[in-house]
Protein backbone atom coordinates (compact mmCIF):
# COMPACT_ATOMS: atom_id res chain seq x y z
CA UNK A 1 0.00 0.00 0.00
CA UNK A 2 2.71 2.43 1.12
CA UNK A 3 4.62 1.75 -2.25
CA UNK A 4 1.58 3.04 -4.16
CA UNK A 5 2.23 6.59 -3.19
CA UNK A 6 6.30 6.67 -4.05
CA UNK A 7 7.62 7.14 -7.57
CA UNK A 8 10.94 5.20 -8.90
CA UNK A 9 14.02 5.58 -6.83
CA UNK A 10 16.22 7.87 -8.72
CA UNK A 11 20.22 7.11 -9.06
CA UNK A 12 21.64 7.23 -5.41
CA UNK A 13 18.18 8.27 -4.10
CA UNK A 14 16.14 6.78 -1.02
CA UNK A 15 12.95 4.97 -2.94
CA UNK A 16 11.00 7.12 0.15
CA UNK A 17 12.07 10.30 -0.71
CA UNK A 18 10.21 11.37 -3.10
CA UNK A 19 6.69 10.70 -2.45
CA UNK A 20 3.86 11.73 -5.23
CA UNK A 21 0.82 11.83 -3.47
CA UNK A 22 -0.68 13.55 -0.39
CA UNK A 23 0.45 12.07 2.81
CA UNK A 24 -0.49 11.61 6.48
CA UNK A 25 1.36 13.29 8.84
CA UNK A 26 2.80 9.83 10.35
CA UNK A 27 4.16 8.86 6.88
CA UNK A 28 5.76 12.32 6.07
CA UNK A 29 7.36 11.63 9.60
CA UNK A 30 8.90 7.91 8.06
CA UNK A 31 10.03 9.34 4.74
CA UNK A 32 11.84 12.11 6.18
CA UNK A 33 12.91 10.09 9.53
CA UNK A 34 16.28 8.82 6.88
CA UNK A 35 17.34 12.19 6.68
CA UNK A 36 16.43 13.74 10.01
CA UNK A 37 17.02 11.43 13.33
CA UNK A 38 15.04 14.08 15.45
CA UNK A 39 11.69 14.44 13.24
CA UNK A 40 8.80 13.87 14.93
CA UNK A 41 5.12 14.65 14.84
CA UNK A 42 4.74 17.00 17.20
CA UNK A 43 7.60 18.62 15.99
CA UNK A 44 6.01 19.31 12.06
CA UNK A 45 2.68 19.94 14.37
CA UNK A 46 5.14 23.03 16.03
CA UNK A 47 5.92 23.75 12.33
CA UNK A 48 2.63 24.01 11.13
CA UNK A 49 1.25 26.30 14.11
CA UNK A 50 4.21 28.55 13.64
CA UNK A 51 2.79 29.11 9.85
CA UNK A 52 5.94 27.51 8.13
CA UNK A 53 3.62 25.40 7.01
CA UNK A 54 0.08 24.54 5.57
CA UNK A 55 -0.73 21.33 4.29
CA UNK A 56 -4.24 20.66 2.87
CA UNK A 57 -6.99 18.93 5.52
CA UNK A 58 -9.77 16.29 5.29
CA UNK A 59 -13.12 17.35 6.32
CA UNK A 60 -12.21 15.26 9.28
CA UNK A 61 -9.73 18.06 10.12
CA UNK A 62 -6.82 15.25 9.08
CA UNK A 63 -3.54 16.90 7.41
CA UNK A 64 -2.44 15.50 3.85
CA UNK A 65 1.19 16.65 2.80
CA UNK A 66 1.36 17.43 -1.02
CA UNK A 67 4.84 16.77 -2.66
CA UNK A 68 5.72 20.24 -2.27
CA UNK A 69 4.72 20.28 1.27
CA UNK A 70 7.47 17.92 1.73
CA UNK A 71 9.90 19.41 -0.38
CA UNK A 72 9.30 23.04 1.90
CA UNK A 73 9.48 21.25 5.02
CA UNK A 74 12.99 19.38 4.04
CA UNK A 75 13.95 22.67 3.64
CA UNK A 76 13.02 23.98 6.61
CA UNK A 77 14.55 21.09 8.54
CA UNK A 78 17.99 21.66 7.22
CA UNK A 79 17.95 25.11 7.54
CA UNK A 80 18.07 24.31 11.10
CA UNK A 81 20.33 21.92 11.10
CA UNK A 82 22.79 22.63 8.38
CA UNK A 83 22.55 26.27 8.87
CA UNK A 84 21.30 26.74 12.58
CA UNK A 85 18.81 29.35 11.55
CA UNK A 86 16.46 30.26 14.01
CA UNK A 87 12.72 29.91 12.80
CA UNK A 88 12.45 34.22 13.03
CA UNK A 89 15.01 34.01 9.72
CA UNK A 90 13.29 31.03 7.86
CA UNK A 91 10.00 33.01 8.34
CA UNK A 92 11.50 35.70 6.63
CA UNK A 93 13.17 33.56 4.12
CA UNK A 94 9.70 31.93 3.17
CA UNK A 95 7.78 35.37 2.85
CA UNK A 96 10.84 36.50 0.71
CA UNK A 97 9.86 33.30 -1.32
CA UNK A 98 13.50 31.99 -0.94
CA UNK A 99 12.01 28.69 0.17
CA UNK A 100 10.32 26.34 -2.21
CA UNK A 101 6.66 25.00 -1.94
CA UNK A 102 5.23 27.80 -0.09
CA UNK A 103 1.47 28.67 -0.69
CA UNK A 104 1.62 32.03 0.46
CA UNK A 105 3.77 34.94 -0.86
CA UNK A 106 3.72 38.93 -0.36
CA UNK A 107 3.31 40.83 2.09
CA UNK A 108 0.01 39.63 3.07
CA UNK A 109 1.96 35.98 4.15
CA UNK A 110 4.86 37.96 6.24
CA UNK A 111 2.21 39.89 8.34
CA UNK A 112 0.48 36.66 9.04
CA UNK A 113 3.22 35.05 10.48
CA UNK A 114 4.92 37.96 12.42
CA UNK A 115 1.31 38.32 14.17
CA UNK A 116 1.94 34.65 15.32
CA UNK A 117 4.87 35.01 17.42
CA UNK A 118 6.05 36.48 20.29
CA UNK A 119 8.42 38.91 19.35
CA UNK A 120 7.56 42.89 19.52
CA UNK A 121 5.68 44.79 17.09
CA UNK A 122 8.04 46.20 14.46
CA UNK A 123 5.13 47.55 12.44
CA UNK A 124 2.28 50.04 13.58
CA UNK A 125 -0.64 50.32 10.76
CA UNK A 126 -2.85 53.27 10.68
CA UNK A 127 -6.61 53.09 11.71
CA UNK A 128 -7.42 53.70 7.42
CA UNK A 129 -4.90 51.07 6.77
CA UNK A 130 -6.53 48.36 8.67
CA UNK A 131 -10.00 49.50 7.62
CA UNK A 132 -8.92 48.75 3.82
CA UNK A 133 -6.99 45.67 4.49
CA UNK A 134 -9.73 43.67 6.48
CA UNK A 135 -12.98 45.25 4.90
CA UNK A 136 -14.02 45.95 8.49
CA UNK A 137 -16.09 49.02 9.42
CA UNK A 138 -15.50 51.50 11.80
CA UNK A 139 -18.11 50.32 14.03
CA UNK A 140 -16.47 47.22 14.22
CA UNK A 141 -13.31 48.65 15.47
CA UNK A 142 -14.86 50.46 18.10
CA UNK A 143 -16.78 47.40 19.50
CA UNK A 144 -13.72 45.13 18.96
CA UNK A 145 -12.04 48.05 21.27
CA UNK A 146 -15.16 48.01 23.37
CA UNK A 147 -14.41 44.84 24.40
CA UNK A 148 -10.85 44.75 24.46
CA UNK A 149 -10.37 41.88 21.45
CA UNK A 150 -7.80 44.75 19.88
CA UNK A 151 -5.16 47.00 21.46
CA UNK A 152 -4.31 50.05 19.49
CA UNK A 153 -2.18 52.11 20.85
CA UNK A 154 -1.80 56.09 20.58
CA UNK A 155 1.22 56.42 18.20
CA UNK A 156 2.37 60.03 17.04
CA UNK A 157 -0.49 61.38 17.93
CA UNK A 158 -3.08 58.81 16.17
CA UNK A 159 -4.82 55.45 16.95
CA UNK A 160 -1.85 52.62 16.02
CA UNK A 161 -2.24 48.80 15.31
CA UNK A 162 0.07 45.71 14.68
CA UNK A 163 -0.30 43.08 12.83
CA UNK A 164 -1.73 40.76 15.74
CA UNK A 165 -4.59 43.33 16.05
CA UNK A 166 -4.56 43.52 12.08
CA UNK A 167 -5.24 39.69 11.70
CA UNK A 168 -7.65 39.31 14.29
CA UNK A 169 -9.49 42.01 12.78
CA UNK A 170 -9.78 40.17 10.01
CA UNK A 171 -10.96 37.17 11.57
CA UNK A 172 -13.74 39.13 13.29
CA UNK A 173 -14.46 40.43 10.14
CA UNK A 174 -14.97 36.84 8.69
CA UNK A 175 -17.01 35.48 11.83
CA UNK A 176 -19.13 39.38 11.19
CA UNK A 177 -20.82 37.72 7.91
CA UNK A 178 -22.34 35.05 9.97
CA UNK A 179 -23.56 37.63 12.92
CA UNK A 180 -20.98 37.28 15.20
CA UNK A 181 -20.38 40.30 16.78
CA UNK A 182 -17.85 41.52 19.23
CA UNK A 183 -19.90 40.52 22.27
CA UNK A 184 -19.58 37.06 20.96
CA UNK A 185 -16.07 36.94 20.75
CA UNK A 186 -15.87 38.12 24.39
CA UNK A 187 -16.10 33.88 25.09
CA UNK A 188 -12.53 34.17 22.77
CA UNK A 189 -11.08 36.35 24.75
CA UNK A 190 -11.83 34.30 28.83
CA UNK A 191 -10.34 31.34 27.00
CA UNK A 192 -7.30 33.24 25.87
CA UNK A 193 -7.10 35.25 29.21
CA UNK A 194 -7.00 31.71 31.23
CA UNK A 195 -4.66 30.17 28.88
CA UNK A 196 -2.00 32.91 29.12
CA UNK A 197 -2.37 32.65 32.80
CA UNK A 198 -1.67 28.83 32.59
CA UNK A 199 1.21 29.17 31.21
CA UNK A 200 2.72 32.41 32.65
CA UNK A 201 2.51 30.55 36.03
CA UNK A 202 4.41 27.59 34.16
CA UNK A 203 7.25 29.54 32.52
CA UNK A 204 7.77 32.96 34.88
CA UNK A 205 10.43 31.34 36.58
CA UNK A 206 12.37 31.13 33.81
CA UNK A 207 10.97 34.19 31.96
CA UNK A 208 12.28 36.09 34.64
CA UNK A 209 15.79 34.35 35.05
CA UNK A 210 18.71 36.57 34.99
CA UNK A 211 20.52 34.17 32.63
CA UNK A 212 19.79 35.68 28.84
CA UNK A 213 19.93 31.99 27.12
CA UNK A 214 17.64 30.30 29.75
CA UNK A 215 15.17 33.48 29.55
CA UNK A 216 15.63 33.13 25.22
CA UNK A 217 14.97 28.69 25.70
CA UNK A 218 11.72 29.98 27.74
CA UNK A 219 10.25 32.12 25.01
CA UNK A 220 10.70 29.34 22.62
CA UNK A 221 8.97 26.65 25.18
CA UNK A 222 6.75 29.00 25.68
CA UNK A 223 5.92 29.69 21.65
CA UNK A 224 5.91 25.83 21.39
CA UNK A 225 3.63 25.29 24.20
CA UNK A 226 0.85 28.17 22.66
CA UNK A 227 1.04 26.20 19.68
CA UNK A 228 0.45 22.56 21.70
CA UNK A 229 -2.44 24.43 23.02
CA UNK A 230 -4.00 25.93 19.63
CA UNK A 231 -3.44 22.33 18.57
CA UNK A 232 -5.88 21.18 21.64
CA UNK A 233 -8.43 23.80 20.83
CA UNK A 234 -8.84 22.81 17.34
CA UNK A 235 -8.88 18.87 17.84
CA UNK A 236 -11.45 19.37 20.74
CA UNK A 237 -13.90 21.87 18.41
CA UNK A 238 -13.35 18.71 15.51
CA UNK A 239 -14.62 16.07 17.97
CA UNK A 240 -17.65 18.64 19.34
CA UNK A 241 -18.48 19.56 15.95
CA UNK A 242 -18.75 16.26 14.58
CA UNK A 243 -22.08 15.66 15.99
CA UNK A 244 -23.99 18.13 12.96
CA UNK A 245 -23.10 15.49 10.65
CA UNK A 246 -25.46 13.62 12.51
């Protein structure tokens, strides 16, 4: 069965590295596995949630791994390895379009992924600017502000946002077209609130050490462990969900 889904081994080529069709994550873990001893599947799950990646999913919320998802995430792998690039540079790298298989390009991509991690804003977008890029209304940015989903800050004298505030405008914009207004994504909001709390009482120790490489190790457990917990999220919300199928 497995063989059905890998071409002809080329001349001093693995016969698994070059698969054709889409693949489970488990089986992208064995082809790779030759090259990389430390792959795992929580590790391309870490991948994924910190948008270097985006394979295609089921209906069942199950991830299938084109060709070129593979190629990308080889890629990836030996950049940190081979070249001990931290995954701030291959973000860039992949927005530049330096690495193969990406899905995404532009600018559009880069602000995506910058609003995912941790680091500090190094963009501030005008109130107008965010109003064209998300098709949101200004009513909608005052209730999102009403509620405290978004943060602007007052910047030179006007109303500032980054691209955190930027993307989840967008998804409120989205989740708008089916009524859902920003009262409704006050329920967002308590489950982020009591998440961040979680795990600021789990890494503050470290956060807070006076050693620079143990506080830099903590902001990367801690990236890794908001992406374990998106993970969670989504799997429980696929399992709830499943009952409208009937």
């Amino acid at each position: 069965m497995e063989s059905a889904t890998q071409p002809s081994a080329r001349p001093g080529e693995s016969r698994d590295s070059r698969p054709r069709k889409a693949l489970t994550i488990g089986a992208v873990c064995k082809v790779l596995g030759q090259e990389f001893d430390d792959i795992s599947i929580s590790k391309i799950r870490y991948l994924e949630d910190q948008k270097l990646l985006n394979p295609r999913r089921t209906r069942g919320g199950y991830r299938l791994y084109s060709q070129a998802d593979v190629d990308q995430l080889r890629t990836i792998l030996r950049m940190q390895r081979d070249e001990f690039l931290p995954l701030r540079v291959i973000r860039q790298e992949l927005a530049a379009g330096r690495i193969g298989g990406q899905r995404e390009r532009g600018t559009r991509a880069a602000s995506s992924r910058k609003a995912m991690t941790l680091e500090e804003p190094d963009e501030w977008i005008a109130l107008e600017d965010v109003l064209e890029q998300t098709g949101a209304t200004p009513e909608m940015i005052r209730e999102l502000e009403e509620y405290d989903i978004v943060r602007p800050r007052q910047r030179n004298g006007s109303k500032q946002f980054d691209e955190t505030d930027v993307e989840i405008v967008r998804a409120a914009t989205e989740l708008s077209r089916f009524g859902v207004g920003g009262r409704n994504l006050r329920l967002f909001k308590t489950s982020a609130d009591r998440e961040a709390a979680l795990l600021e009482q789990l890494m503050a120790p470290s956060l807070r050490s006076r050693s620079a490489a143990r506080r830099k190790e903590a902001i990367e457990s801690l990236e890794g462990l908001a992406a374990t917990c998106t993970e969670l999220k989504h799997l429980l919300l696929v399992r709830d969900l499943r009952r409208l199928r009937g």
